[in-house]
Structures are given as structure tokens and as C-alpha cells.
N, C-alpha and C. Protein backbone atom coordinates (compact mmCIF):
# COMPACT_ATOMS: atom_id res chain seq x y z
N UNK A 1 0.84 -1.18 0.00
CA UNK A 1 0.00 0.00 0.00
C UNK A 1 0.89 1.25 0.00
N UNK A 2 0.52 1.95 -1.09
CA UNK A 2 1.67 3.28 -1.16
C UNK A 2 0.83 4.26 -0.33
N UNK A 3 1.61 4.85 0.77
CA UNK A 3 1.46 5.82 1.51
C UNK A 3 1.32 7.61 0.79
N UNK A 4 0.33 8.08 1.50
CA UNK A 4 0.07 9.44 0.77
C UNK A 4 0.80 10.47 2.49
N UNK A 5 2.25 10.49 1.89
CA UNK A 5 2.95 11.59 3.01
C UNK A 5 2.17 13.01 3.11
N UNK A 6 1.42 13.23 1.98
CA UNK A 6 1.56 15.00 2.05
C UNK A 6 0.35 14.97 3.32
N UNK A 7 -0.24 13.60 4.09
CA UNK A 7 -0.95 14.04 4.86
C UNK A 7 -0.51 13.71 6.49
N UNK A 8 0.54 13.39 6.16
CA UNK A 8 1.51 13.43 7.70
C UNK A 8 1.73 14.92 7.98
N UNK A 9 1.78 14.79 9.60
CA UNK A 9 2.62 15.93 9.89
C UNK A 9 3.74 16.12 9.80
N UNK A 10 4.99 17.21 10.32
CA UNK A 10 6.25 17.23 10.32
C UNK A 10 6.33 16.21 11.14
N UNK A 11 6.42 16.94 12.25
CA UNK A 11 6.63 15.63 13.15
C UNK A 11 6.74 14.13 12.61
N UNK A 12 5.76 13.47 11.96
CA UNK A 12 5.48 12.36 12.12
C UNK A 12 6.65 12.31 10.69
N UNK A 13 6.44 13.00 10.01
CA UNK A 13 7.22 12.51 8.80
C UNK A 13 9.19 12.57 9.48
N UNK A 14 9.71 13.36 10.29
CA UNK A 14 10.48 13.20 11.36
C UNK A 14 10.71 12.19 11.51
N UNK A 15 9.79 11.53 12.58
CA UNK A 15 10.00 10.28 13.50
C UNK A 15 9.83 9.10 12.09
N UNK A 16 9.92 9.47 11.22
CA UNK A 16 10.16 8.04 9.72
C UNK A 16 11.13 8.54 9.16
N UNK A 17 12.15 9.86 9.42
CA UNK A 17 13.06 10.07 8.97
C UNK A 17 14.15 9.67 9.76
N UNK A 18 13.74 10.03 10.96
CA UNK A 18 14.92 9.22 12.08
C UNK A 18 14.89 7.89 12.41
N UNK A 19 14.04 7.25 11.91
CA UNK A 19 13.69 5.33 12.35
C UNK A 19 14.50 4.70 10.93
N UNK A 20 14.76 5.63 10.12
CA UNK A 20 15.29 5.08 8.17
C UNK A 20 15.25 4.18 8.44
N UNK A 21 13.59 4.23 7.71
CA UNK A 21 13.24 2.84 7.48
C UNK A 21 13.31 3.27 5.79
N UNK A 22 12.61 2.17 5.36
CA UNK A 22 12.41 2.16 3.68
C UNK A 22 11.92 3.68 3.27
N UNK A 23 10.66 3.37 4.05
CA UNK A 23 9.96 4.95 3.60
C UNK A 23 10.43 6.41 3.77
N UNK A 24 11.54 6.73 4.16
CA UNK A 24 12.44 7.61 4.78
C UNK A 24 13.07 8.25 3.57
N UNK A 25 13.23 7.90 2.59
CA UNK A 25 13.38 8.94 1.30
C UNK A 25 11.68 9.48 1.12
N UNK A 26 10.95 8.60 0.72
CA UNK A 26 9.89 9.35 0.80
C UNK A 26 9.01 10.65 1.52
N UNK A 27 9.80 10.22 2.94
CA UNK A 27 9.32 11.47 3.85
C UNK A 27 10.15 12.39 4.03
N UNK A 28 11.21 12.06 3.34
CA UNK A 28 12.36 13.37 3.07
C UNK A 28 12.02 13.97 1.91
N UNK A 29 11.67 13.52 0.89
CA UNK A 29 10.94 13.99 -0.60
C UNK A 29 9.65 14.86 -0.35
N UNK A 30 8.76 14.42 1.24
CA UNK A 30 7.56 15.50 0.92
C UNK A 30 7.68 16.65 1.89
N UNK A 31 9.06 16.39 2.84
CA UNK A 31 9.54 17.18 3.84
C UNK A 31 10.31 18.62 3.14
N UNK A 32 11.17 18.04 2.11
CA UNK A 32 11.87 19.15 0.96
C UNK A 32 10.43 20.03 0.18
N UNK A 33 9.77 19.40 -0.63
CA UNK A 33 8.78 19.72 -1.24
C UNK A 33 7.98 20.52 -0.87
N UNK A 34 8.00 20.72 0.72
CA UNK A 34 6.97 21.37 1.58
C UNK A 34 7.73 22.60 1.81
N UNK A 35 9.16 22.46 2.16
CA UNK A 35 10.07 24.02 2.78
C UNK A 35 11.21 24.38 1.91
N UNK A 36 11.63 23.40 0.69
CA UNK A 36 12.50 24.16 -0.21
C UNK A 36 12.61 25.29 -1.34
N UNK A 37 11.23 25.80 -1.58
CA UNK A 37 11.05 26.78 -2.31
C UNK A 37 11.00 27.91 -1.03
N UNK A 38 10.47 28.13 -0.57
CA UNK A 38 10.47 28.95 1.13
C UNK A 38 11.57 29.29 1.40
N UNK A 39 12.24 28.08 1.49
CA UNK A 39 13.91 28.11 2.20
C UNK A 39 15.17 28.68 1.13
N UNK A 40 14.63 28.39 -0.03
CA UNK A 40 15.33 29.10 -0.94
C UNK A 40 15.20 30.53 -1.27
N UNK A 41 14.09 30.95 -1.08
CA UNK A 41 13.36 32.72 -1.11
C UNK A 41 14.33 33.30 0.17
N UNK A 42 14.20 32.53 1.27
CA UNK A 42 14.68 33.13 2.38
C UNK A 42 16.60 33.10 1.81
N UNK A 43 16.97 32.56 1.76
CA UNK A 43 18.49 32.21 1.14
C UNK A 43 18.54 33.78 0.21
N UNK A 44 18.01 33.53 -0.64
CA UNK A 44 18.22 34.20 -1.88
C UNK A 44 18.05 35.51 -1.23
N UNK A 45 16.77 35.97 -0.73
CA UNK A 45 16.43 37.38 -0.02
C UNK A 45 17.41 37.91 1.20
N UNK A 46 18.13 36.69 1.80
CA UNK A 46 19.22 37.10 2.64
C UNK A 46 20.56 37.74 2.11
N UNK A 47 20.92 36.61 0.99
CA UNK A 47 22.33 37.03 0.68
C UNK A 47 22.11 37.71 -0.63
N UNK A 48 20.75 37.42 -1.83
CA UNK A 48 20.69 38.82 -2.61
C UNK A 48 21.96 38.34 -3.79
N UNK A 49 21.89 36.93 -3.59
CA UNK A 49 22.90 36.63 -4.67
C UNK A 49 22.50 34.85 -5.15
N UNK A 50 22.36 34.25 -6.85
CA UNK A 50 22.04 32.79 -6.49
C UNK A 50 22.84 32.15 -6.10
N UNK A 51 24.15 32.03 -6.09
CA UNK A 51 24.91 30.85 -5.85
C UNK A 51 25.02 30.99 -4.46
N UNK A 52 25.10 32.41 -3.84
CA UNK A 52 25.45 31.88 -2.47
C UNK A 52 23.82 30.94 -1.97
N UNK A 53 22.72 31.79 -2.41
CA UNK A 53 21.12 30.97 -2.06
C UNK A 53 21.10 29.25 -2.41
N UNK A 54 21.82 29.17 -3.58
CA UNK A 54 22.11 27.65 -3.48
C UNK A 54 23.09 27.34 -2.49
N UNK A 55 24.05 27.62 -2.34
CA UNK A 55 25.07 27.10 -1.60
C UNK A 55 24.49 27.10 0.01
N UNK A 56 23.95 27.85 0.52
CA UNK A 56 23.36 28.06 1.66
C UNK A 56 22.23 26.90 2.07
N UNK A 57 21.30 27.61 1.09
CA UNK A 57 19.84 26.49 1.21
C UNK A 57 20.02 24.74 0.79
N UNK A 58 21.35 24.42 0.34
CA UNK A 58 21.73 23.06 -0.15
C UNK A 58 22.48 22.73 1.88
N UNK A 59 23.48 23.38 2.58
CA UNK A 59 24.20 23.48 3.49
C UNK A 59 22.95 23.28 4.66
N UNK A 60 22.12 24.26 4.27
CA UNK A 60 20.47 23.93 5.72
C UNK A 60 20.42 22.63 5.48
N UNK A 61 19.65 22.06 4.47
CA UNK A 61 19.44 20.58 4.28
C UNK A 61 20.26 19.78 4.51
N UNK A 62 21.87 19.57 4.14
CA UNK A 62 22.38 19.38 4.66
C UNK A 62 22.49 19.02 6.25
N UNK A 63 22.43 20.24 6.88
CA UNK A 63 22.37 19.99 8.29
C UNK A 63 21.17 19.27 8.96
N UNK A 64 20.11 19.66 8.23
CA UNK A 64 18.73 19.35 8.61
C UNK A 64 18.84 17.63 8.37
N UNK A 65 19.34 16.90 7.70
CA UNK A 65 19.88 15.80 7.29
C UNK A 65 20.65 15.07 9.02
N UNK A 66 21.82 15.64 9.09
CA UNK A 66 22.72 15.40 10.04
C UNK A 66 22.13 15.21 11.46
N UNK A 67 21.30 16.79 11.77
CA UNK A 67 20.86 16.47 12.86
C UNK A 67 19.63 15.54 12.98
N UNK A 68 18.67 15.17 12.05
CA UNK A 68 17.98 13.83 12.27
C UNK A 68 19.02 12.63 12.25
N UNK A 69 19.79 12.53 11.72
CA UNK A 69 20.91 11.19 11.93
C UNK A 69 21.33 10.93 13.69
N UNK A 70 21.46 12.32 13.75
CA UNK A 70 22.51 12.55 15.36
C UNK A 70 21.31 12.53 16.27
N UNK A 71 19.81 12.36 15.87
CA UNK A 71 18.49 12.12 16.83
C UNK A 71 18.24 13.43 17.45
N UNK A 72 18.53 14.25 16.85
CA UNK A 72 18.33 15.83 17.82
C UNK A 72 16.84 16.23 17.64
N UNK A 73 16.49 16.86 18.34
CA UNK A 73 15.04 17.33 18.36
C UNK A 73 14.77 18.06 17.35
N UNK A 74 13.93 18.11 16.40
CA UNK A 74 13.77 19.28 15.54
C UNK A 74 12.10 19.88 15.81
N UNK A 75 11.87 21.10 16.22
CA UNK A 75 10.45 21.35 16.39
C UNK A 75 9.84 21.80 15.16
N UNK A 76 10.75 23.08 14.86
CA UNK A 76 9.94 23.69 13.53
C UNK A 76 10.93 23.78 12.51
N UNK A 77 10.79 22.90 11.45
CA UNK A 77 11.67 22.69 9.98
C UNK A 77 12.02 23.88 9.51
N UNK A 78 11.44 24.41 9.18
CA UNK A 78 11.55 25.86 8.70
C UNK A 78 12.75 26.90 9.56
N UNK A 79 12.21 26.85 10.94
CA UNK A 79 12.72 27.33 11.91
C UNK A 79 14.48 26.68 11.96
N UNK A 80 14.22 25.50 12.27
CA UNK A 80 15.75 24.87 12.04
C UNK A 80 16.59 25.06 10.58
N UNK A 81 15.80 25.29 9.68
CA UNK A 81 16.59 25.42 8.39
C UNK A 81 17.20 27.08 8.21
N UNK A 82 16.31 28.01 8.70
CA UNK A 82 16.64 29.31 9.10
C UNK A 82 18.33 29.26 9.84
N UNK A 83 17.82 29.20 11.49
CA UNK A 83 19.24 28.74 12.67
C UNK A 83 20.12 28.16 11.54
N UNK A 84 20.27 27.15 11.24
CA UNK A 84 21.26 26.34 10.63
C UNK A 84 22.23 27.51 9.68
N UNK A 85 21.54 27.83 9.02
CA UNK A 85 21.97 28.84 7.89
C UNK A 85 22.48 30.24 8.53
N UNK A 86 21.83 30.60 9.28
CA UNK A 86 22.58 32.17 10.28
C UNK A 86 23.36 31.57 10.60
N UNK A 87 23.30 30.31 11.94
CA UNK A 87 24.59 29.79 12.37
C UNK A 87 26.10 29.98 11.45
N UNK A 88 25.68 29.10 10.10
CA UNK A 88 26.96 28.80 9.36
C UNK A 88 27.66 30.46 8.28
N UNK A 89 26.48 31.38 8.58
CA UNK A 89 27.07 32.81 8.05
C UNK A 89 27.85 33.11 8.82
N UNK A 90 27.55 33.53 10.23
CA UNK A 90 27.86 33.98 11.12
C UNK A 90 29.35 33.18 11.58
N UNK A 91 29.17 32.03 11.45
CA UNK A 91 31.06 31.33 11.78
C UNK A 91 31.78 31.59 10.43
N UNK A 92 31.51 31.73 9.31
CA UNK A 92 32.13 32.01 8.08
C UNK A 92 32.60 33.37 7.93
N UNK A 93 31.55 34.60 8.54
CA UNK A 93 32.16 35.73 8.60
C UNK A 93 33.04 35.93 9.59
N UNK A 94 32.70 34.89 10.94
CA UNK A 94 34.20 35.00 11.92
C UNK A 94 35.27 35.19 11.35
N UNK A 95 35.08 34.00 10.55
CA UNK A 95 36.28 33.26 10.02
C UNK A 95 37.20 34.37 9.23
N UNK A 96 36.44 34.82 8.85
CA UNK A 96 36.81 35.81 7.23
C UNK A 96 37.27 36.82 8.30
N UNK A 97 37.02 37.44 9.34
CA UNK A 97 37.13 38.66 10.03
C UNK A 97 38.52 38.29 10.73
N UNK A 98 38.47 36.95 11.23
CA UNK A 98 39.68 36.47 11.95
C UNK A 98 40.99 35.96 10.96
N UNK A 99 41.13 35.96 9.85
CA UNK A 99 41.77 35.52 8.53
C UNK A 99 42.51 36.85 8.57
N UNK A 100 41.43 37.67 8.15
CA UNK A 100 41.80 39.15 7.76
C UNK A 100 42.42 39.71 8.42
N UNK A 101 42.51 39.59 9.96
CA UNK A 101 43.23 40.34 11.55
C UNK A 101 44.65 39.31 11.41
N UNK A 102 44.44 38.06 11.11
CA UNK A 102 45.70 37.49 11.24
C UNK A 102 46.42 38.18 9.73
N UNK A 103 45.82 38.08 8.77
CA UNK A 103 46.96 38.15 7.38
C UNK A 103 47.19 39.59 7.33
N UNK A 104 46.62 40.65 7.62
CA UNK A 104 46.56 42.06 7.24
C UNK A 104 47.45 42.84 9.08
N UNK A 105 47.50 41.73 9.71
CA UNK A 105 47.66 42.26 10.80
C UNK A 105 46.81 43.97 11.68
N UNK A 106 45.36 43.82 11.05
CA UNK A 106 44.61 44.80 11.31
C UNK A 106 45.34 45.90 10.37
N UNK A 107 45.75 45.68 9.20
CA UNK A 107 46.71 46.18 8.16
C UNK A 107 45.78 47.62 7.77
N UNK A 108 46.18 48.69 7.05
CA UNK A 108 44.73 49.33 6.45
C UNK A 108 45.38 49.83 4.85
N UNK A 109 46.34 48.84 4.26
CA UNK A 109 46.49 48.87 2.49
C UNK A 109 45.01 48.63 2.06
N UNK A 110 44.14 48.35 2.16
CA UNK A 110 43.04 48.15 1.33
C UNK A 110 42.05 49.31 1.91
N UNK A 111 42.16 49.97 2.84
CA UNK A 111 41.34 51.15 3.55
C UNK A 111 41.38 52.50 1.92
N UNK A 112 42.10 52.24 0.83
CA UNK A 112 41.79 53.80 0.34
C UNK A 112 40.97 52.87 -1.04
N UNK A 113 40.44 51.79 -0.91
CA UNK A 113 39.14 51.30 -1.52
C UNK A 113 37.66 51.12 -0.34
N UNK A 114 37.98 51.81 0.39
CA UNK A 114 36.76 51.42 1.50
C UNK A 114 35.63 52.14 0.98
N UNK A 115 34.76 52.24 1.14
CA UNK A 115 33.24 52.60 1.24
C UNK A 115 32.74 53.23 2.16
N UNK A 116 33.83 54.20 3.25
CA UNK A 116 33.48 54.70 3.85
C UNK A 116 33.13 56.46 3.69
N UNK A 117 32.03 57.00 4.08
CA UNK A 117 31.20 58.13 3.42
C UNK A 117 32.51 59.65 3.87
N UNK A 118 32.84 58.92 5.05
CA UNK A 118 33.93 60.49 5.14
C UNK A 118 35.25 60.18 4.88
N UNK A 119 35.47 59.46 3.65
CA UNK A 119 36.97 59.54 3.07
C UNK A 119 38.35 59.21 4.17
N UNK A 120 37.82 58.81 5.29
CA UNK A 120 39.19 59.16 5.80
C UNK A 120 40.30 58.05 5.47
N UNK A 121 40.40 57.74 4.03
CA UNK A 121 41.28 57.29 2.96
C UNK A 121 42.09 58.10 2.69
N UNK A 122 41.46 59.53 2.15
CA UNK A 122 42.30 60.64 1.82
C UNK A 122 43.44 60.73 2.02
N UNK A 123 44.23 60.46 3.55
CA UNK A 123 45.12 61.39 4.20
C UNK A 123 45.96 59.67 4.75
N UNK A 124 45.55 59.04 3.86
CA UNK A 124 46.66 57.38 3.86
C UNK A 124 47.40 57.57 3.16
N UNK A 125 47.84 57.56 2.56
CA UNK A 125 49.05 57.77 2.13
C UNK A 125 50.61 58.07 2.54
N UNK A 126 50.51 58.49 3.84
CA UNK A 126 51.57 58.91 4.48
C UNK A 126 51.23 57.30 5.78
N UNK A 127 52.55 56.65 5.55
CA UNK A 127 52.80 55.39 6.24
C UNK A 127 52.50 56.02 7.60
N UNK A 128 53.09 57.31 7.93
CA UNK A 128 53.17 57.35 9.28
C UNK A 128 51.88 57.72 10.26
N UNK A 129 51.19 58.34 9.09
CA UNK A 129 49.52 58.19 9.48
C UNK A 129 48.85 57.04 9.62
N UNK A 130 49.18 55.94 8.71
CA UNK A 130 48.32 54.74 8.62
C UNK A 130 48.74 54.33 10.02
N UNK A 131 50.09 54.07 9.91
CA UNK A 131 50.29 53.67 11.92
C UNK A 131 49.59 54.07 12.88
N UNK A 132 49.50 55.45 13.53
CA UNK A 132 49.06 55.92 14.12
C UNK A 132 47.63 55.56 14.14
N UNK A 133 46.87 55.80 13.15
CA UNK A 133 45.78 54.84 12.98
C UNK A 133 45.27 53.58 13.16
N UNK A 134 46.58 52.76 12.79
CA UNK A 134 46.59 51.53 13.21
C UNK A 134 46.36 51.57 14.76
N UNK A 135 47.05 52.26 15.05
CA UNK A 135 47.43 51.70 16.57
C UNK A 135 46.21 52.93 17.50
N UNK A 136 45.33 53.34 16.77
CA UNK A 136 44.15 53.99 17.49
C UNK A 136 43.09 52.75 17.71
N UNK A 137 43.09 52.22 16.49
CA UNK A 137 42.20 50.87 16.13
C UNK A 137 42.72 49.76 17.17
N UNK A 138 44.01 49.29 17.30
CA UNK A 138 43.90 48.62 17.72
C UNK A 138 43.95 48.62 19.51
N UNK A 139 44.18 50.01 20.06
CA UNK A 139 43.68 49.86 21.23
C UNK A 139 42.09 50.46 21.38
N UNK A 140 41.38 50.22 20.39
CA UNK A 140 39.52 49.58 21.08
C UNK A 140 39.30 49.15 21.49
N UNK A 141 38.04 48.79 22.15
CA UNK A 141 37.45 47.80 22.69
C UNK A 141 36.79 46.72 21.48
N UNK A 142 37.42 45.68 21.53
CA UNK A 142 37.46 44.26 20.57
C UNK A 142 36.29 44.39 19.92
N UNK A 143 34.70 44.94 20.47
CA UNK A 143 33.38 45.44 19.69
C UNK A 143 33.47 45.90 19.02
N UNK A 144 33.62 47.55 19.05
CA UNK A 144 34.11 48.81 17.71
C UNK A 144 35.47 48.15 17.28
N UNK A 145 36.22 47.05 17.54
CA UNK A 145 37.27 47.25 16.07
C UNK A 145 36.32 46.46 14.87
N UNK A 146 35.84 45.48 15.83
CA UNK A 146 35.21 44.36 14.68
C UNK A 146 34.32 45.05 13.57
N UNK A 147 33.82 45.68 14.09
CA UNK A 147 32.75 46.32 13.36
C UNK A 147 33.19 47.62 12.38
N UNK A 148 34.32 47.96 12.43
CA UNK A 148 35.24 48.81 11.83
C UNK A 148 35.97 48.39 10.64
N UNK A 149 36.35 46.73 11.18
CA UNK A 149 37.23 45.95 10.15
C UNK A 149 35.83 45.47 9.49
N UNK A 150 35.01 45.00 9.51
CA UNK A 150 33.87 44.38 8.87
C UNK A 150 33.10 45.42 7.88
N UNK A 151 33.01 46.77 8.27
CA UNK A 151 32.64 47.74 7.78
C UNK A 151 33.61 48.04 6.62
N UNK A 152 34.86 47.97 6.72
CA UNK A 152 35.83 48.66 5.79
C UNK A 152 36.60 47.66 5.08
N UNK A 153 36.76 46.36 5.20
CA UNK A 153 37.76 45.58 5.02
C UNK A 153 36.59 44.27 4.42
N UNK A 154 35.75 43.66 5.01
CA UNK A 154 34.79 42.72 4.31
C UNK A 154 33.69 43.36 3.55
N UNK A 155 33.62 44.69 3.37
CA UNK A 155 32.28 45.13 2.50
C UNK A 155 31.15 44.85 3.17
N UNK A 156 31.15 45.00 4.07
CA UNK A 156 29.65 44.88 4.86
C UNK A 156 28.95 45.84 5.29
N UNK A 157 27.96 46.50 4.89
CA UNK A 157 27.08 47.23 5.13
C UNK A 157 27.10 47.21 6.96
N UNK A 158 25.84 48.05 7.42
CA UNK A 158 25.52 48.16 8.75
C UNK A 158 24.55 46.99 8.77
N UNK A 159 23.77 46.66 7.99
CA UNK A 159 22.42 45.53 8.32
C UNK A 159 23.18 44.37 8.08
N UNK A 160 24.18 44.11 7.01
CA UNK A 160 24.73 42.63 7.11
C UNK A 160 25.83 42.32 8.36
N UNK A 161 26.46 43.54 8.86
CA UNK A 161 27.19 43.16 10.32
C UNK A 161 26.31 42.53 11.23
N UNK A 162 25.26 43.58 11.22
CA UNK A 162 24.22 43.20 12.09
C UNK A 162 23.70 41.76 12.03
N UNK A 163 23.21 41.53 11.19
CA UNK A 163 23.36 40.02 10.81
C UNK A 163 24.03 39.06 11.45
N UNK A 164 25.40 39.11 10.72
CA UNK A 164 26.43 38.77 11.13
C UNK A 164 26.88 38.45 12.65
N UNK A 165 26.90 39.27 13.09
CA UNK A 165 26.72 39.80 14.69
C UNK A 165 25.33 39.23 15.88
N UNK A 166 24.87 39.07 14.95
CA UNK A 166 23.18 38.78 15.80
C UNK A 166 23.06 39.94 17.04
N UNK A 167 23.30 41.18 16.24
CA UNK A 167 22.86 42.26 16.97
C UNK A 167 21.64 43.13 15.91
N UNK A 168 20.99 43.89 16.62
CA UNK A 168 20.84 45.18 16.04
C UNK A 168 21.05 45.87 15.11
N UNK A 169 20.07 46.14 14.08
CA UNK A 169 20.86 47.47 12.94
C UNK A 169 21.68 48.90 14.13
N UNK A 170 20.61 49.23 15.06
CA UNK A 170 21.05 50.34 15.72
C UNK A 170 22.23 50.47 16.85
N UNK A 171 21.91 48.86 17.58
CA UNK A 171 23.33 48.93 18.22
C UNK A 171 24.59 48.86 17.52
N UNK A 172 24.42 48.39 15.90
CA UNK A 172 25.46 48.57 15.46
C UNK A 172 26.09 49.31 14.95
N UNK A 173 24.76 50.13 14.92
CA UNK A 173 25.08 51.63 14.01
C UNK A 173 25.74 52.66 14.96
N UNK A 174 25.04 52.13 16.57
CA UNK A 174 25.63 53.15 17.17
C UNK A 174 27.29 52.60 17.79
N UNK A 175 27.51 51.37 17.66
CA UNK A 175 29.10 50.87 17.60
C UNK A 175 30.02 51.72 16.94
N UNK A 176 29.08 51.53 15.73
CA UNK A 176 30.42 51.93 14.24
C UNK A 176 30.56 53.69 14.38
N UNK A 177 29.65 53.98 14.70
CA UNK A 177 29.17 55.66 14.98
C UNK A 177 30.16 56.18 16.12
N UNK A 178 30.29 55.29 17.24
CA UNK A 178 31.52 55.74 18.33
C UNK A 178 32.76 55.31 18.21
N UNK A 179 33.11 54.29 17.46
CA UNK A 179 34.26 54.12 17.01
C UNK A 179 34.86 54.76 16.13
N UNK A 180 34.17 55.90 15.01
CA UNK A 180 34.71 56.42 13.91
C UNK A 180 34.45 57.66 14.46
N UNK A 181 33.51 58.17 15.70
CA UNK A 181 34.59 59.53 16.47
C UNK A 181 34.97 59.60 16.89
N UNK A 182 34.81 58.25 17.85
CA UNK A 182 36.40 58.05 18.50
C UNK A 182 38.08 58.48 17.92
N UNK A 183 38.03 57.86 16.52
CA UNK A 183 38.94 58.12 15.66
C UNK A 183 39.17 59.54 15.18
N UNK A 184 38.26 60.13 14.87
CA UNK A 184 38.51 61.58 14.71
C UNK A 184 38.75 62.58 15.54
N UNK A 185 37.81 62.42 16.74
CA UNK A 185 38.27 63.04 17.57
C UNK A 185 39.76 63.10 17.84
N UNK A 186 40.24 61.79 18.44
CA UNK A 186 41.76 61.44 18.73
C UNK A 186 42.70 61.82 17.52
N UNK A 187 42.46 61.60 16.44
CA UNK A 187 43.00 62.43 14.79
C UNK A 187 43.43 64.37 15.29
N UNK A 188 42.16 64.79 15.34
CA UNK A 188 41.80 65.75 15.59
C UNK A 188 42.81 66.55 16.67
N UNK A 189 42.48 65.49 18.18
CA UNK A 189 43.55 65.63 19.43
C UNK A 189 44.90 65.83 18.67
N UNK A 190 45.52 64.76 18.19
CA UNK A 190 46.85 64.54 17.86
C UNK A 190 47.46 65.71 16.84
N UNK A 191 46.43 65.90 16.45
CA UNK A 191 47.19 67.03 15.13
C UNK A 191 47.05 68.44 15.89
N UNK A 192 46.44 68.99 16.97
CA UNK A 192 46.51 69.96 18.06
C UNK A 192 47.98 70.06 18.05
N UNK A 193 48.26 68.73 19.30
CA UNK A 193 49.52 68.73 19.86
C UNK A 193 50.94 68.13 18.74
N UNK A 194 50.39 68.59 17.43
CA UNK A 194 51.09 68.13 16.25
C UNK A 194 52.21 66.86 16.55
N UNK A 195 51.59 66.07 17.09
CA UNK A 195 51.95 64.14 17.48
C UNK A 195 51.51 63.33 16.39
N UNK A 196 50.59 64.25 15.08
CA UNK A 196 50.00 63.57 14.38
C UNK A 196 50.83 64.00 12.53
């Protein structure tokens, strides 16, 4: 007797995904069918690009895969395919943020391509400024640098840090906002007492 899945619940189609039995492709076939167009909108509308929306929404399933193997609880599919996917942005942009601090040594050669609205590219050019700079940045507090290097160095907007971050558009806005007068101000200080 061939079974009609589309009238199981999650749940139940679950508990025949974690028992893999025979029917266990099948209830993975009406489990996809039900959240992969969804899960792909959400992909695509996140990163705003297809390959990363494939690469992403293939990586949820993926996981969504794993953790029924490993018997973990799953409540809401959707919900877990979401988590899964922030999770694996969010350690990838570590990654990329922590790559970049090790190879660039919080470096700022790529700062006079930044995207930042008040130029303060301009006035790089002189090594002995970029230092000084350097070394404003790097005694921050580990919050405002990240969000400084992520802002200027990974191309990240304020809403994708945020993201990134699993903070706030506004707490991050107001991060990046005290860290870059922080910098001017102290710019500002230093060229007073011409130290700058």
C-alpha cells in the first residue's frame, strides 16, 4: 500500500526520517517539497545573490539531514533550516574577520578602496599616518574594532554586520558611529599637539 505523506505531519514525517526505514526517502521527498522553495526565497532574499542561495539552502538541508541522523530534536523545519543557515554565516564571517586580523595584521592597504562616506582614505598615504591609525584601532574595545574591520575591510554594510553579529541594525550603528569619532576626535587631538 503506497502511503500518501503530504498528509503526515512534520513531526510524524520526522520520526520516519529518524527510524530510516524504507519509507524515509519518501518522507524526506515530501519534507523538501513542503520548505525548499520557502527556504530558498529566504536564502536568496538574505544574501541577494544565487549561488550563495544555493550554496546556503543546499548546506540547511544538509544539516537538517545530520541532525535527524545525530536524533536531535527538531520542532519547527523551517525554523531549524533558518538557525542552521545564520549559524553557518555567522562562523564564516568569523572566520573571514579572523583571517583578515591574522593576514593584514589589522593592516589598512586596502582602507583607500573602503566605502566609507567620510573619506578618511584621503590622508593614507603617508605610512606614518596609517600607523598611528593603526594603533588607534587597535587599542579599542574588541566590539568597535570588529565592526570597523567588517565595515571597511569585508564590504559589509551596517544591516549585514548586524546580521552577522546577531545584533541590532542600531546597536550597530551606534558601535560603528563611536568608534569612527572616536577616531577623529583622537586624529583631531593629535594634530593639536602636532603628534600627528
Amino acid at each position: 500500500m503506497i502511503k500518501d505523506f503530504a498528509k503526515y505531519s512534520d513531526a510524524e514525517l520526522i520520526k520516519i526520517l529518524s527510524k530510516r526505514r524504507g519509507d524515509a526517502n519518501d518522507a524526506f521527498n515530501e519534507i523538501y517539497s513542503r520548505y525548499s522553495n520557502r527556504f530558498y526565497s529566504y536564502c536568496y532574499f538574505k544574501f541577494s545573490d544565487t549561488a550563495k542561495a544555493e550554496e546556503y539552502s543546499q548546506e540547511g538541508w544538509m544539516g537538517f539531514v545530520e541532525a535527524i541522523n545525530q536524533k536531535k530534536t527538531i520542532g519547527n523545519i523551517f525554523s531549524f533550516l533558518i538557525g542552521t543557515v545564520n549559524k553557518l554565516h555567522v562562523n564564516i564571517s568569523k572566520q573571514k574577520s579572523i583571517n583578515s586580523r591574522m593576514e593584514e595584521q589589522i593592516g589598512f592597504d586596502n582602507l583607500s578602496n573602503s566605502p566609507d562616506p567620510f573619506r578618511l582614505d584621503l590622508d593614507l598615504e603617508n605610512k606614518d599616518y596609517i600607523e598611528k591609525v593603526k594603533a588607534i584601532i587597535n587599542a579599542m574595545d574588541e566590539k568597535y574594532k570588529e565592526v570597523l574591520i567588517m565595515y571597511w575591510f569585508e564590504d559589509l554594510n551596517i544591516i549585514q554586520i548586524a546580521e552577522t553579529l546577531n545584533e541590532t541594525t542600531a546597536c550597530i550603528y551606534k558601535r560603528f558611529s563611536r568608534a569612527y569619532q572616536h577616531i577623529i576626535d583622537l586624529i583631531k587631538e593629535l594634530e593639536k599637539t602636532k603628534e600627528f
